[in-house]
PDB file of N, CA and C in Angstrom:
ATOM      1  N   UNK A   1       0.853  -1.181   0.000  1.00  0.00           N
ATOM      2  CA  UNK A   1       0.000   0.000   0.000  1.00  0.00           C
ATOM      3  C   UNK A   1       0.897   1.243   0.000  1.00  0.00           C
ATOM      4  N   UNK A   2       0.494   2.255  -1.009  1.00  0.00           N
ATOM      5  CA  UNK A   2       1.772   3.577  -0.786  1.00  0.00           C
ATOM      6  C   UNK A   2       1.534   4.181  -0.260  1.00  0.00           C
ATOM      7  N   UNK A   3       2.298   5.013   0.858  1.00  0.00           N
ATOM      8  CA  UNK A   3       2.188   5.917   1.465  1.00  0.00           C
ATOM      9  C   UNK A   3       0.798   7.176   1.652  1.00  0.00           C
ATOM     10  N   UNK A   4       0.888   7.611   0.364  1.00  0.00           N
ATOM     11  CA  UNK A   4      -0.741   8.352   0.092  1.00  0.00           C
ATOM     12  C   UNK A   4      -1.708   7.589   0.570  1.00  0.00           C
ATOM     13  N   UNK A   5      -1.992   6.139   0.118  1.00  0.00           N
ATOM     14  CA  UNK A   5      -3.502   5.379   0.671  1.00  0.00           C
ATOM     15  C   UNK A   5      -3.076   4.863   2.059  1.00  0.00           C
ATOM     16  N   UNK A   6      -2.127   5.294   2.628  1.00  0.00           N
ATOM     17  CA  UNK A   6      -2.200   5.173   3.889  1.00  0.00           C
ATOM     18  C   UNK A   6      -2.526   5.850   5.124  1.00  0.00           C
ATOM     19  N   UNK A   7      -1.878   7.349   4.623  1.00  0.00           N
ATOM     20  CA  UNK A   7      -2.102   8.571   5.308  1.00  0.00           C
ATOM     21  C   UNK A   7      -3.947   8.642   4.857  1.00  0.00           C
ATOM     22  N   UNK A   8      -4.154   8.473   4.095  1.00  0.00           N
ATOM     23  CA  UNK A   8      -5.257   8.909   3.220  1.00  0.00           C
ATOM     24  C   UNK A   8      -6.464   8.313   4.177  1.00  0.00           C
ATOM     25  N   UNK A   9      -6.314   6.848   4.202  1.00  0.00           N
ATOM     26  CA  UNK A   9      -6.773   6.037   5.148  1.00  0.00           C
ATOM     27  C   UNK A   9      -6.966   6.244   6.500  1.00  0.00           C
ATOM     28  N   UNK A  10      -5.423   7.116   7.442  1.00  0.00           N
ATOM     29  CA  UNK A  10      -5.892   7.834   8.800  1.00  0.00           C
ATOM     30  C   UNK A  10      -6.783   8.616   8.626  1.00  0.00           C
ATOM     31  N   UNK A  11      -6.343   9.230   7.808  1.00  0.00           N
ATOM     32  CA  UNK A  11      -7.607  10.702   7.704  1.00  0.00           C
ATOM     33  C   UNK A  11      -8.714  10.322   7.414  1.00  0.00           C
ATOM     34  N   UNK A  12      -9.419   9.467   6.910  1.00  0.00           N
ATOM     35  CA  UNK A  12     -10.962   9.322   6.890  1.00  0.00           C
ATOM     36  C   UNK A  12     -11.452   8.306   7.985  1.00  0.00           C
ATOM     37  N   UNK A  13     -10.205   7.608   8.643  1.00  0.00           N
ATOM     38  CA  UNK A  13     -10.611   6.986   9.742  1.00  0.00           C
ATOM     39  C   UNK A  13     -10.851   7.978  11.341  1.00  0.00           C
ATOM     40  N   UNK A  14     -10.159   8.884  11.381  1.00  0.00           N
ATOM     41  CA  UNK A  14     -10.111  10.194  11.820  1.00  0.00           C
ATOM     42  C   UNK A  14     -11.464  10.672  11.799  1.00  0.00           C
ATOM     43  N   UNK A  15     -11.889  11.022  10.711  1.00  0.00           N
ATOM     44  CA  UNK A  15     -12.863  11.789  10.309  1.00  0.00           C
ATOM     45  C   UNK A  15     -13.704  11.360  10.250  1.00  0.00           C
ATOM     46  N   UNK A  16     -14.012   9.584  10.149  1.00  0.00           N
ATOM     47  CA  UNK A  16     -15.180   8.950  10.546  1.00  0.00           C
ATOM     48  C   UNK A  16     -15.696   9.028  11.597  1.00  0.00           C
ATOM     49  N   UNK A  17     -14.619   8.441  12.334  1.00  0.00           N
ATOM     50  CA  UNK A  17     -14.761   8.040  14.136  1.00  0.00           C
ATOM     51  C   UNK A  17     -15.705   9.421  14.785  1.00  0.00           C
ATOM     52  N   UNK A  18     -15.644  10.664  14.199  1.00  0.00           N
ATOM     53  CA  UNK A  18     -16.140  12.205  14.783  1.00  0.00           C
ATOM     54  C   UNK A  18     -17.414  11.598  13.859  1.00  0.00           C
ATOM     55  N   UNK A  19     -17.847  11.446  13.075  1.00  0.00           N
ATOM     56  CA  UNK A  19     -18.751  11.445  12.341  1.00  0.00           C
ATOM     57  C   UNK A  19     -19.075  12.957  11.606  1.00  0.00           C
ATOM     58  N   UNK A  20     -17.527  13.592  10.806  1.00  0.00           N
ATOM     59  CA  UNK A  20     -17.795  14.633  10.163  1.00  0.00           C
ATOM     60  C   UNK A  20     -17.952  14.659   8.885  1.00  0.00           C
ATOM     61  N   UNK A  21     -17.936  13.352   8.205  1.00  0.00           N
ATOM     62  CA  UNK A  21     -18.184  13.227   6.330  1.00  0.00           C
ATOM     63  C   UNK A  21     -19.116  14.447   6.089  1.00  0.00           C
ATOM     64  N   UNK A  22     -20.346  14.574   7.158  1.00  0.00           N
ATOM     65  CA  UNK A  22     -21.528  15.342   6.838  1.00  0.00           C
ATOM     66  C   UNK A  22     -20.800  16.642   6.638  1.00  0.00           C
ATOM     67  N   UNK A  23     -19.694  17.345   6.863  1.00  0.00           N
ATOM     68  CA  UNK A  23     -19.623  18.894   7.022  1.00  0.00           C
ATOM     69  C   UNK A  23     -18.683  19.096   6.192  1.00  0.00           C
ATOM     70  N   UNK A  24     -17.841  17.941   5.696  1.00  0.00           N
ATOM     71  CA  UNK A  24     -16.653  17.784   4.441  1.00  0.00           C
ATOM     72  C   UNK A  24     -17.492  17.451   3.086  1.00  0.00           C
ATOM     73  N   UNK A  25     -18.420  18.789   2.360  1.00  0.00           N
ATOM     74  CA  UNK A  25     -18.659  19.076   1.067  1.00  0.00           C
ATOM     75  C   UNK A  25     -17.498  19.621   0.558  1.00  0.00           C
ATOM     76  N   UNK A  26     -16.981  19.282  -0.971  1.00  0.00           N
ATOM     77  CA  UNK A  26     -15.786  20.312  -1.503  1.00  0.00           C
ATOM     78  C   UNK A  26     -15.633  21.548  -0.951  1.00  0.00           C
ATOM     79  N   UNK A  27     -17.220  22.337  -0.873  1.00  0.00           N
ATOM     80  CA  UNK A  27     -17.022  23.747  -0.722  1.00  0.00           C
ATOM     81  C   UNK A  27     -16.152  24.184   0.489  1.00  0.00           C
ATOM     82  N   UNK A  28     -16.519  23.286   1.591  1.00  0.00           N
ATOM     83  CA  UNK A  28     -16.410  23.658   3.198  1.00  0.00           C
ATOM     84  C   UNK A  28     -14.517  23.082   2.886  1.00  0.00           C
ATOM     85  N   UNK A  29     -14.193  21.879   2.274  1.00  0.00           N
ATOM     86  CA  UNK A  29     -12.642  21.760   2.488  1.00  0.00           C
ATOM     87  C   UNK A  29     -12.155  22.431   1.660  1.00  0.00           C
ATOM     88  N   UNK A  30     -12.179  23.290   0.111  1.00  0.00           N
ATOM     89  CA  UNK A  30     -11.686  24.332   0.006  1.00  0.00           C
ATOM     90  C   UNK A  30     -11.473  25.109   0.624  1.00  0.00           C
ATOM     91  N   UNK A  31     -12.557  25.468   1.454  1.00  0.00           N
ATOM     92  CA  UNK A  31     -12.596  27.032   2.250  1.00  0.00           C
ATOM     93  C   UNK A  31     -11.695  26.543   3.473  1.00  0.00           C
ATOM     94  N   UNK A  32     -11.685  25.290   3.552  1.00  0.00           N
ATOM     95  CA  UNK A  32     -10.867  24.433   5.133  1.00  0.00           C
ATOM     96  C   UNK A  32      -9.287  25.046   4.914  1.00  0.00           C
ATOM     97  N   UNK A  33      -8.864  24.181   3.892  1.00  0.00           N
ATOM     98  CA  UNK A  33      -7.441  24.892   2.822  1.00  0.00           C
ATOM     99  C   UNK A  33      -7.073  26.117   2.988  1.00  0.00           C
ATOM    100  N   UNK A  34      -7.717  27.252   2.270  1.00  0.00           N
ATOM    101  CA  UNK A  34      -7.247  28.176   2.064  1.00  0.00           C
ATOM    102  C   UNK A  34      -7.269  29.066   3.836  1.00  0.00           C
ATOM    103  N   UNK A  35      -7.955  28.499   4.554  1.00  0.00           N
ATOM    104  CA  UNK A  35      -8.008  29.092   6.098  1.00  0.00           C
ATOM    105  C   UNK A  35      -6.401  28.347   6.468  1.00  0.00           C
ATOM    106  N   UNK A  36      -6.284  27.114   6.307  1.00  0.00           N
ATOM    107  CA  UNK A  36      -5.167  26.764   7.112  1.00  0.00           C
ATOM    108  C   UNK A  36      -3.849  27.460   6.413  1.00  0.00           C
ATOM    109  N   UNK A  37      -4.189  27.449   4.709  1.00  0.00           N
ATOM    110  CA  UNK A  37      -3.004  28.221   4.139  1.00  0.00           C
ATOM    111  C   UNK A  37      -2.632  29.459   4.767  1.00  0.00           C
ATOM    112  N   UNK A  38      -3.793  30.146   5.020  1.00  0.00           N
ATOM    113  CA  UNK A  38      -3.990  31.371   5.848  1.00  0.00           C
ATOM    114  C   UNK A  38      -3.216  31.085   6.943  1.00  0.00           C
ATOM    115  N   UNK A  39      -3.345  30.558   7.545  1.00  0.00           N
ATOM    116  CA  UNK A  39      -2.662  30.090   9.329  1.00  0.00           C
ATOM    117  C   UNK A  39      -0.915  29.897   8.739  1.00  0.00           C
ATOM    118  N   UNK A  40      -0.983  29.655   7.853  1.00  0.00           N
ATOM    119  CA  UNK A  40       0.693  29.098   7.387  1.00  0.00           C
ATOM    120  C   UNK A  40       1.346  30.540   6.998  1.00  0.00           C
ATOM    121  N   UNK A  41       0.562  30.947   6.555  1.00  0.00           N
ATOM    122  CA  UNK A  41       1.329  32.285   6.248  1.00  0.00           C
ATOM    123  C   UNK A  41       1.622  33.443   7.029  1.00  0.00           C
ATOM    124  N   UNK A  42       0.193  33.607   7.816  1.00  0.00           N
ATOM    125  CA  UNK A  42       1.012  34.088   9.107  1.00  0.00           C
ATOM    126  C   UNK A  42       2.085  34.075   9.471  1.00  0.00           C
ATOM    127  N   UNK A  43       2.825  32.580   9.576  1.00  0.00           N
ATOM    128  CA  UNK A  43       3.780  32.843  10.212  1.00  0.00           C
ATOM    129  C   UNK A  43       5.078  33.713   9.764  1.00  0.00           C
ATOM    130  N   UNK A  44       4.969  34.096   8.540  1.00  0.00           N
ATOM    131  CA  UNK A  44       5.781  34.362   7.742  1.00  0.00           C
ATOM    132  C   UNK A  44       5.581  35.622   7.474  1.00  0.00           C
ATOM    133  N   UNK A  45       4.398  36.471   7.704  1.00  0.00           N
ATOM    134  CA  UNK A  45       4.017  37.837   7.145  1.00  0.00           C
ATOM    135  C   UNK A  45       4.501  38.698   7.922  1.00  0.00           C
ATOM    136  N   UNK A  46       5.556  39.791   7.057  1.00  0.00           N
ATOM    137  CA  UNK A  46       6.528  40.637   7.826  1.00  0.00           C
ATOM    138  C   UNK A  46       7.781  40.028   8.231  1.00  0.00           C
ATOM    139  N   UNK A  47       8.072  39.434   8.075  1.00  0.00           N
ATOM    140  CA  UNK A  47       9.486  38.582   8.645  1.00  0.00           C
ATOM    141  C   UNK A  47      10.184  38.970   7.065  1.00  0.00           C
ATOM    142  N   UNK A  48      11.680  39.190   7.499  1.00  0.00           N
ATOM    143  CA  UNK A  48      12.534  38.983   6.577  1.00  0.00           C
ATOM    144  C   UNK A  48      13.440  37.520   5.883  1.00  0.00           C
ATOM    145  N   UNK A  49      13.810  37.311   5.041  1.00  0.00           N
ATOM    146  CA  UNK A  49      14.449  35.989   5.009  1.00  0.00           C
ATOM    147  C   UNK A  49      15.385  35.804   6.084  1.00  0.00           C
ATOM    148  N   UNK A  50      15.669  36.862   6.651  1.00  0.00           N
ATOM    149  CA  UNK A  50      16.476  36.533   7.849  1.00  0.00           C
ATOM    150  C   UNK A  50      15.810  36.452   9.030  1.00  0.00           C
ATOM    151  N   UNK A  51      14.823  36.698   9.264  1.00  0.00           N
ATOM    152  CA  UNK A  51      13.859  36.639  10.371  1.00  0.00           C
ATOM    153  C   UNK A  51      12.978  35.209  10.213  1.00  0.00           C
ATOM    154  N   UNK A  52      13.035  35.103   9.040  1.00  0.00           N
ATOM    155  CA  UNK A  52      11.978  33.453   9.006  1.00  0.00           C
ATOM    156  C   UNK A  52      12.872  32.701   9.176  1.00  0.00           C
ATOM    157  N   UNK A  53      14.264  32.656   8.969  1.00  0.00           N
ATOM    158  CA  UNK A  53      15.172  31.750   8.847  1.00  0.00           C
ATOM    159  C   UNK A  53      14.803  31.121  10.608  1.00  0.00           C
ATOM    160  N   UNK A  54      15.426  32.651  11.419  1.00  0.00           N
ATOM    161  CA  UNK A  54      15.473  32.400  13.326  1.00  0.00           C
ATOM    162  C   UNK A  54      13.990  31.899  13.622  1.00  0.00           C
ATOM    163  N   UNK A  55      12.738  32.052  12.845  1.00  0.00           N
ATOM    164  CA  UNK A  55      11.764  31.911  13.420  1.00  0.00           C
ATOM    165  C   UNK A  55      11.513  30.182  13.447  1.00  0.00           C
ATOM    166  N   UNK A  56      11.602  29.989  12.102  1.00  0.00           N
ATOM    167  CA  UNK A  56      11.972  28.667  11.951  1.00  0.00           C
ATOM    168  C   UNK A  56      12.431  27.625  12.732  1.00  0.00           C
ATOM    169  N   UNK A  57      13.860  28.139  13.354  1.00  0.00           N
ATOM    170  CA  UNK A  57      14.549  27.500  14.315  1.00  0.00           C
ATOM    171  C   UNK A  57      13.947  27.432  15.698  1.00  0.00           C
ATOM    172  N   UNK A  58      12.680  28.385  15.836  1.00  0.00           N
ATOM    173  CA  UNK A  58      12.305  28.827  17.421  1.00  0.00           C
ATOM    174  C   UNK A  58      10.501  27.759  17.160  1.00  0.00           C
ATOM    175  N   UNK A  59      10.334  28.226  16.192  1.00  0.00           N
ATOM    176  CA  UNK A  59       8.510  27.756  16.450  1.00  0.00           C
ATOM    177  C   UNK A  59       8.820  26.853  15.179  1.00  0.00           C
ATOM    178  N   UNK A  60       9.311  26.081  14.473  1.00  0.00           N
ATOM    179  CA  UNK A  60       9.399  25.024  13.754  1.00  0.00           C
ATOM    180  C   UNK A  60       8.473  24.002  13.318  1.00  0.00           C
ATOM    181  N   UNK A  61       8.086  23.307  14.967  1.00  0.00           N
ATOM    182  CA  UNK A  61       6.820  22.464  14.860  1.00  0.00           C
ATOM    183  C   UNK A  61       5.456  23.089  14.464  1.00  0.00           C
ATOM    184  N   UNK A  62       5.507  24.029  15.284  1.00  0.00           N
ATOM    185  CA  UNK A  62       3.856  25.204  14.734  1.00  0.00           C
ATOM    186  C   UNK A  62       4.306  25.108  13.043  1.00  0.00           C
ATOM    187  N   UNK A  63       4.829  25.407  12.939  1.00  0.00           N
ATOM    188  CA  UNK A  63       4.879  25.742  11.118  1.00  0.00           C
ATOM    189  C   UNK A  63       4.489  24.467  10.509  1.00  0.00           C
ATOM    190  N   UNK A  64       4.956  23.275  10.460  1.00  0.00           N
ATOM    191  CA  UNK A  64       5.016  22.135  10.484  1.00  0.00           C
ATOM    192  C   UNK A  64       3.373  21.668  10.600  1.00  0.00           C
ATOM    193  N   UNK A  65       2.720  21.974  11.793  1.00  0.00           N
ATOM    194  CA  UNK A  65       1.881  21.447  11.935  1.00  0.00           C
ATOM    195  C   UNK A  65       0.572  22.720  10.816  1.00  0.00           C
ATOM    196  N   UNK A  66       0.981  23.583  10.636  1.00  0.00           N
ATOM    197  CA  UNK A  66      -0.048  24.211   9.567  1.00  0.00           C
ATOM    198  C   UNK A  66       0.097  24.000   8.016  1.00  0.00           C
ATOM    199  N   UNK A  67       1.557  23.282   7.730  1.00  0.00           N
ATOM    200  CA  UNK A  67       1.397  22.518   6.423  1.00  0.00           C
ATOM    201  C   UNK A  67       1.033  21.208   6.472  1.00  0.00           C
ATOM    202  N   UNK A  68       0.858  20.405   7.636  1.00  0.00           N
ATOM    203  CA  UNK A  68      -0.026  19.343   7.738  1.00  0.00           C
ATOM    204  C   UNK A  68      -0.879  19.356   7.749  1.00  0.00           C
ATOM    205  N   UNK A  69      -1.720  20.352   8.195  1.00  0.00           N
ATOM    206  CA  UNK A  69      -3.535  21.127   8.335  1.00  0.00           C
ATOM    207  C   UNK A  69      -3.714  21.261   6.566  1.00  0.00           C
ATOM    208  N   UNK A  70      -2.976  21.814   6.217  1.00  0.00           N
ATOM    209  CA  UNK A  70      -2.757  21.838   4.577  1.00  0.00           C
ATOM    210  C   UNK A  70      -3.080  20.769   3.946  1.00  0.00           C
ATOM    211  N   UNK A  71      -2.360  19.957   4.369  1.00  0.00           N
ATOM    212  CA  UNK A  71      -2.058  18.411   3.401  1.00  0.00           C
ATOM    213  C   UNK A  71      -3.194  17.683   4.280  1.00  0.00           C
ATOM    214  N   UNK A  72      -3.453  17.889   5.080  1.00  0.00           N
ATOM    215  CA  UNK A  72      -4.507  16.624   5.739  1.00  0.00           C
ATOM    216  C   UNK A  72      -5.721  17.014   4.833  1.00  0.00           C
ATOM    217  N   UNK A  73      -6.530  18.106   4.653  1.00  0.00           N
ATOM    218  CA  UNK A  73      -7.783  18.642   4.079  1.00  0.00           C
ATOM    219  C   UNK A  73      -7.190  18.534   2.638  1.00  0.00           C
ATOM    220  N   UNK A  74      -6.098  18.898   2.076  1.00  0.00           N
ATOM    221  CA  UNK A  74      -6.004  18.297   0.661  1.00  0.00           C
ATOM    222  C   UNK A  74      -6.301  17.462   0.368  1.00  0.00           C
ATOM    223  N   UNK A  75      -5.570  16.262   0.718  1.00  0.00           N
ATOM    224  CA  UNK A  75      -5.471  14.545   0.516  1.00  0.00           C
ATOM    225  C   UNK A  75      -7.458  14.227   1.180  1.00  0.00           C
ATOM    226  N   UNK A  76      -7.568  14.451   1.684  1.00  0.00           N
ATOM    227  CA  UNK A  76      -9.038  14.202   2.359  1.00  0.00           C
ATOM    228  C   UNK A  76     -10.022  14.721   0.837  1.00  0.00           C
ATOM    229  N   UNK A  77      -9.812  16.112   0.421  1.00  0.00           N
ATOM    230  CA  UNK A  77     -11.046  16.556  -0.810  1.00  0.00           C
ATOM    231  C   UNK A  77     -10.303  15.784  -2.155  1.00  0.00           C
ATOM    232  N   UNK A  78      -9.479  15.384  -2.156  1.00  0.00           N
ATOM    233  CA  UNK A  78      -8.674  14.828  -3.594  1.00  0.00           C
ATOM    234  C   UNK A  78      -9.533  13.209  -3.459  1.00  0.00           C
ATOM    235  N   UNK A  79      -9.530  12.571  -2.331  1.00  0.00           N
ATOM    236  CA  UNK A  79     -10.043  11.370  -1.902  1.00  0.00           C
ATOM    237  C   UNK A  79     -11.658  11.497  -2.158  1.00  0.00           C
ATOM    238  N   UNK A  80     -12.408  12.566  -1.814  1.00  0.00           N
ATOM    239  CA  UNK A  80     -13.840  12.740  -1.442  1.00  0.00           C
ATOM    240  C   UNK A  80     -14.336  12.948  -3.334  1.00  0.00           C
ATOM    241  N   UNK A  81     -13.296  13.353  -3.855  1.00  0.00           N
ATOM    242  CA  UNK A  81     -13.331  13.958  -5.373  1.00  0.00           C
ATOM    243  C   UNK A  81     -12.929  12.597  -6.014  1.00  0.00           C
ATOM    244  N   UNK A  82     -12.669  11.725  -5.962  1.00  0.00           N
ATOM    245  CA  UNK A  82     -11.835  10.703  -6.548  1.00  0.00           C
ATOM    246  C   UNK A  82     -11.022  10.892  -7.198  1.00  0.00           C
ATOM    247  N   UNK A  83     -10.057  11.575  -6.476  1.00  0.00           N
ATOM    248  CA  UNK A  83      -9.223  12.305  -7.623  1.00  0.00           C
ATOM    249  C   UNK A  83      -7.626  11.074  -7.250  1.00  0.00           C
ATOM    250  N   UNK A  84      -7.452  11.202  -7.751  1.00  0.00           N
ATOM    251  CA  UNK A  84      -5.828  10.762  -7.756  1.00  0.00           C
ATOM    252  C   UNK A  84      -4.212  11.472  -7.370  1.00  0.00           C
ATOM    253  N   UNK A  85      -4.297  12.120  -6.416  1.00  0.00           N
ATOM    254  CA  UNK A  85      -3.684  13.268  -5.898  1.00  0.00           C
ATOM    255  C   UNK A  85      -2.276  13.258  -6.695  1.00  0.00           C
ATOM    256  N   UNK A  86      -1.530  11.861  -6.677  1.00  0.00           N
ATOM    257  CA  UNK A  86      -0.114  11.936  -7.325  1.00  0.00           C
ATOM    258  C   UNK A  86      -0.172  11.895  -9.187  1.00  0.00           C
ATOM    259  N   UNK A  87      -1.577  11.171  -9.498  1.00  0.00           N
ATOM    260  CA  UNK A  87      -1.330  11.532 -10.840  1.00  0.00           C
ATOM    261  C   UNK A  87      -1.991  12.853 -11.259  1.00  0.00           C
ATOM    262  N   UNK A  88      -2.744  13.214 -10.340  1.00  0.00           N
ATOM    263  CA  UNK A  88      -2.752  15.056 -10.920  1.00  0.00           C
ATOM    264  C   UNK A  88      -1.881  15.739 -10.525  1.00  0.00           C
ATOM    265  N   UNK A  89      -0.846  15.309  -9.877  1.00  0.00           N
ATOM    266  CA  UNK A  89       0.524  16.549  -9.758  1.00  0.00           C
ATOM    267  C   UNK A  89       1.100  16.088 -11.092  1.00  0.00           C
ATOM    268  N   UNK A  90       1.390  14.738 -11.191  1.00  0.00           N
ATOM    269  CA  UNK A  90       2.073  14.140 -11.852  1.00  0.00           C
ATOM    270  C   UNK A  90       1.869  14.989 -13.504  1.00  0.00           C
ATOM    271  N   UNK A  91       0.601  15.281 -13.664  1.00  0.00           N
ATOM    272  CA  UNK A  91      -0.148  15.528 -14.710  1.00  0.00           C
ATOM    273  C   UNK A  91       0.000  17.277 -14.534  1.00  0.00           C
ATOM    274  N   UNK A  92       0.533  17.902 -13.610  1.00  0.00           N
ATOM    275  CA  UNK A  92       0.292  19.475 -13.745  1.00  0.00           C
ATOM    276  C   UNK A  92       1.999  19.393 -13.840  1.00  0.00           C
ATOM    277  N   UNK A  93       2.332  18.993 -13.382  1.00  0.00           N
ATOM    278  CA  UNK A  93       4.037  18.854 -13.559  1.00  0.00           C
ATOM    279  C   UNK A  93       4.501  19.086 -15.562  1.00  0.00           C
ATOM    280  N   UNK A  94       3.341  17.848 -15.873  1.00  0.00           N
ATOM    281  CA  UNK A  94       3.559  18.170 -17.251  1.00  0.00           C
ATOM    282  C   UNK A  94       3.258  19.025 -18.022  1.00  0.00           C
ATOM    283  N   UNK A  95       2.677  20.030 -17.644  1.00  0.00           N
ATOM    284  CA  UNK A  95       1.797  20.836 -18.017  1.00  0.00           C
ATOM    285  C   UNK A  95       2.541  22.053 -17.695  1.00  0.00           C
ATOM    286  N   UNK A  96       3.549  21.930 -16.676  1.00  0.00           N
ATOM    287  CA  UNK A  96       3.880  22.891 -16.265  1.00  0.00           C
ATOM    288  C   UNK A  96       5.057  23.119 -16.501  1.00  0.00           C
ATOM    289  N   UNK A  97       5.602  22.018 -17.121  1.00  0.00           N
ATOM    290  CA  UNK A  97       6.793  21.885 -17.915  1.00  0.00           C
ATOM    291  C   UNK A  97       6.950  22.474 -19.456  1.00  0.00           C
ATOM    292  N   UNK A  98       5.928  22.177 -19.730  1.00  0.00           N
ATOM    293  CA  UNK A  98       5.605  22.788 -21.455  1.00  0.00           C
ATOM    294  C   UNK A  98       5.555  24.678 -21.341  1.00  0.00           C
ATOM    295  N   UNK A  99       4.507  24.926 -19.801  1.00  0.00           N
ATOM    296  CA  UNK A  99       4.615  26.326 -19.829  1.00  0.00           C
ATOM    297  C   UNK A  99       5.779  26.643 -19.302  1.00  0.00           C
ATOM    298  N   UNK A 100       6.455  26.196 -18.893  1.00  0.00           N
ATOM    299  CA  UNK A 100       7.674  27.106 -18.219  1.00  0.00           C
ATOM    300  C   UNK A 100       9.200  26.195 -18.937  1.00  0.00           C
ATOM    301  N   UNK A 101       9.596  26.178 -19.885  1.00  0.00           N
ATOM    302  CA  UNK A 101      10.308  25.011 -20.889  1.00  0.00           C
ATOM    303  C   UNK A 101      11.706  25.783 -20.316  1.00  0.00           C
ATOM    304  N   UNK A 102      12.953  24.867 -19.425  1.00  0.00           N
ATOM    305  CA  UNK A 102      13.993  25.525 -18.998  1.00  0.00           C
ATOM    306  C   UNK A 102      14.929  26.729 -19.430  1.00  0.00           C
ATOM    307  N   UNK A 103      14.939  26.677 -21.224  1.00  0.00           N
ATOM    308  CA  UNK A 103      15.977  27.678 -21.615  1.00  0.00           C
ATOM    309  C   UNK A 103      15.210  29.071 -21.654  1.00  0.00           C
ATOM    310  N   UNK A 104      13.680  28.987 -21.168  1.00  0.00           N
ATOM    311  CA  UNK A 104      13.024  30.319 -21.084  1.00  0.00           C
ATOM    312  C   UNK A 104      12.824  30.849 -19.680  1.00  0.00           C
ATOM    313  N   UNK A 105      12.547  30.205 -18.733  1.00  0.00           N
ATOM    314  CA  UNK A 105      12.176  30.057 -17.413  1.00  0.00           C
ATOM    315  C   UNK A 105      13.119  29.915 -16.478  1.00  0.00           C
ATOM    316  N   UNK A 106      14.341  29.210 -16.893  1.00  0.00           N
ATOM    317  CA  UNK A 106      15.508  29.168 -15.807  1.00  0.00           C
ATOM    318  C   UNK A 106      15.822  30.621 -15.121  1.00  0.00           C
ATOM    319  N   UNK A 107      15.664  30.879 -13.757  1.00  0.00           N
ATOM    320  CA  UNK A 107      16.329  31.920 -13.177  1.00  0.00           C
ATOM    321  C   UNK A 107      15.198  33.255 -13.223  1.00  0.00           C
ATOM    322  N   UNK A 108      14.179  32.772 -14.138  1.00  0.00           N
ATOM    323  CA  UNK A 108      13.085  34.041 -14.183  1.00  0.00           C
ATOM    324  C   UNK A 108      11.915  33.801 -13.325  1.00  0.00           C
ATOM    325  N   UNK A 109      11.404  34.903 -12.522  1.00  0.00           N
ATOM    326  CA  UNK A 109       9.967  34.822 -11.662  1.00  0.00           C
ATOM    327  C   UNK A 109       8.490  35.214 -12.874  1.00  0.00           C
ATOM    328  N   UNK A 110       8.636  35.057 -14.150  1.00  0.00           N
ATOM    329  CA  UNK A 110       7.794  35.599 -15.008  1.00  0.00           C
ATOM    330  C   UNK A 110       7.038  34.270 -15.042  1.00  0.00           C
ATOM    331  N   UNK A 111       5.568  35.118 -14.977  1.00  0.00           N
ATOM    332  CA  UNK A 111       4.674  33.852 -15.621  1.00  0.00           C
ATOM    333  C   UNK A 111       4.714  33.538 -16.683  1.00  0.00           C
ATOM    334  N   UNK A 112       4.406  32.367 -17.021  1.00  0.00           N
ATOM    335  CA  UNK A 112       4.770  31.616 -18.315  1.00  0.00           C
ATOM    336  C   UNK A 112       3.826  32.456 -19.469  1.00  0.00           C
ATOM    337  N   UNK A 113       3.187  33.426 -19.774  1.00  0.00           N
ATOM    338  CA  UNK A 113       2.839  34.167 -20.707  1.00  0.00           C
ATOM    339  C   UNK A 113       3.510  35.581 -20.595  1.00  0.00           C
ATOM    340  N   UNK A 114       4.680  35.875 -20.025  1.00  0.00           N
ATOM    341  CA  UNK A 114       5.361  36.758 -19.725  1.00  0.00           C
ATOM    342  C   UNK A 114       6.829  36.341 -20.577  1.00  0.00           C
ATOM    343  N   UNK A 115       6.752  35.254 -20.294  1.00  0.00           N
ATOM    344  CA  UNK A 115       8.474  34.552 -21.428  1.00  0.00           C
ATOM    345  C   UNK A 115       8.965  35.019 -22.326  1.00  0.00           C
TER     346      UNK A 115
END
């Protein structure tokens, strides 16, 4: 079993045991996402690269645990969607390779209609 249908597996065993399937519609774990993304960024808003670097070293696990809040409600709506979480990266990877093709994109922050 790989890793994904395993984690994948806590989390709806998790989420059974509460009996919350009822309140996990796409809409509510999108909006779940972009709140915890929210919580992740906090930690980071106003800090310099030299200030996130020390912060890092001081509150580490907090950070940690709001890109897991991330990935837990991801992997949970990718599952609820039947989606296939590694072959749609797998599949935007390619996609994202064609828009951003190395000898144009290397070293540049331009979006790929900016090239």
């Amino acid at each position: 079993m790989s890793e994904v249908k395993k984690i994948t597996g806590k989390i709806k065993e998790f989420r059974d045991d509460r009996d919350w399937l009822q309140f996990h519609d796409p809409k509510n774990m999108a909006v779940s996402i972009v709140l915890e993304a929210s919580e992740l960024l906090e930690h980071f808003q106003w800090k310099t690269r030299e200030e996130v670097d020390e912060y890092i070293e001081k509150n580490g696990e907090a950070v940690q645990d709001e890109i897991a809040d991330v990935a837990v409600y991801l992997f949970e709506l990718a599952d609820n969607l039947g989606i296939d979480l590694i072959d749609a990266m797998e599949k935007k990877l390619k996609k994202n390779e064609a828009k951003y093709p190395i000898e144009k994109s290397r070293g540049s922050n331009k979006k790929y209609n900016q090239l």
